[in-house]
Protein backbone atom coordinates (compact mmCIF):
# COMPACT_ATOMS: atom_id res chain seq x y z
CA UNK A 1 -0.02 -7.49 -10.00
CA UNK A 2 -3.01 -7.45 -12.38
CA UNK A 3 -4.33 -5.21 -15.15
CA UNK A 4 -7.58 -3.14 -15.83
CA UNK A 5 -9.78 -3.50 -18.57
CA UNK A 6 -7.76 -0.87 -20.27
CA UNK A 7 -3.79 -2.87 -19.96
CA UNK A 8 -2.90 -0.66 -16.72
CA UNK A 9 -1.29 -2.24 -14.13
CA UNK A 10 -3.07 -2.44 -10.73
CA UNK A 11 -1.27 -3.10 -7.20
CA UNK A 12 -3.18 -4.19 -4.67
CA UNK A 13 -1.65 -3.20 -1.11
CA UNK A 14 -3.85 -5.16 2.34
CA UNK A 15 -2.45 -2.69 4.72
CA UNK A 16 -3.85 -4.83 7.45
CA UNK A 17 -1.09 -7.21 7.14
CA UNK A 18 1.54 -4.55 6.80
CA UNK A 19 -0.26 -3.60 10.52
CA UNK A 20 0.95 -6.88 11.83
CA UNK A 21 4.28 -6.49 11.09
CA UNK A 22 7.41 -5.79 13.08
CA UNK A 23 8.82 -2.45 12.88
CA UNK A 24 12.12 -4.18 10.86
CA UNK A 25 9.73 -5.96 8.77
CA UNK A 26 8.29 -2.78 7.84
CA UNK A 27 11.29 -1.38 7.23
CA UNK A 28 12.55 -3.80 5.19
CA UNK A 29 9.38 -3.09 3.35
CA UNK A 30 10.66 0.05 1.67
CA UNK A 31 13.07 -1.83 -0.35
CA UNK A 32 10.60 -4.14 -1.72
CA UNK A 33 8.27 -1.15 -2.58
CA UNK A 34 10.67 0.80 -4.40
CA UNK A 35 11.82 -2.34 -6.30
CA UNK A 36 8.44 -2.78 -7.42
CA UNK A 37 7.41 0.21 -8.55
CA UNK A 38 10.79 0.47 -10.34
CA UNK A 39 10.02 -2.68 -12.23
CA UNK A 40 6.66 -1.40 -12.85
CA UNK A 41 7.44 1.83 -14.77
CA UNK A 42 10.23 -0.02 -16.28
CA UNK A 43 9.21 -3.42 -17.53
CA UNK A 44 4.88 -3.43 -17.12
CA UNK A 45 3.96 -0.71 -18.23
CA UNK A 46 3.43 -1.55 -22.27
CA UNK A 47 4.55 1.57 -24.24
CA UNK A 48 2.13 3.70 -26.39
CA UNK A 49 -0.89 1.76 -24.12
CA UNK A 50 -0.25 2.40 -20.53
CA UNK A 51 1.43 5.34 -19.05
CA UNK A 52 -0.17 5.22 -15.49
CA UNK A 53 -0.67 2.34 -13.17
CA UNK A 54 -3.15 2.06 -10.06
CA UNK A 55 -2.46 1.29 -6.48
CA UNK A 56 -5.37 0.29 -4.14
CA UNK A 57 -5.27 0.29 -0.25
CA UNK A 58 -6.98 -2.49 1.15
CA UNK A 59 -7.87 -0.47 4.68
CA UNK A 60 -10.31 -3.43 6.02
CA UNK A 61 -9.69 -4.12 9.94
CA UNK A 62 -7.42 -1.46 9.90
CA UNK A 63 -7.88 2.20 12.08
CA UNK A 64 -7.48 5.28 10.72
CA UNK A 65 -5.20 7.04 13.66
């Protein structure tokens, strides 16, 4: 996880990869997710300075349907 010129925190997500998963990887997935963005609003985020955070999909190689 990185930060923007203004402190926010910025995810990048390469859904391509998630593509390539197995269906129980994928579902394992959800765990990690929610841990993260847990951590995020609870430990990254620096009061006062950054109330928001971004998340960017990475949709290269990947189909829309």
């Amino acid at each position: 996880m990185k930060r923007d010129k203004n402190f926010r925190p910025v995810l990048i997500v390469n859904v391509s990869i998630l593509a390539k998963m197995s269906r129980a990887d994928q579902d394992n997935m959800d765990g990690v997710i929610n841990y993260l963005l847990t951590y995020s609003v609870n430990k990254i985020n620096l009061k006062g300075k950054s109330e928001t955070f971004t998340i960017i999909l990475d949709l290269a190689n990947v189909s829309m349907t």
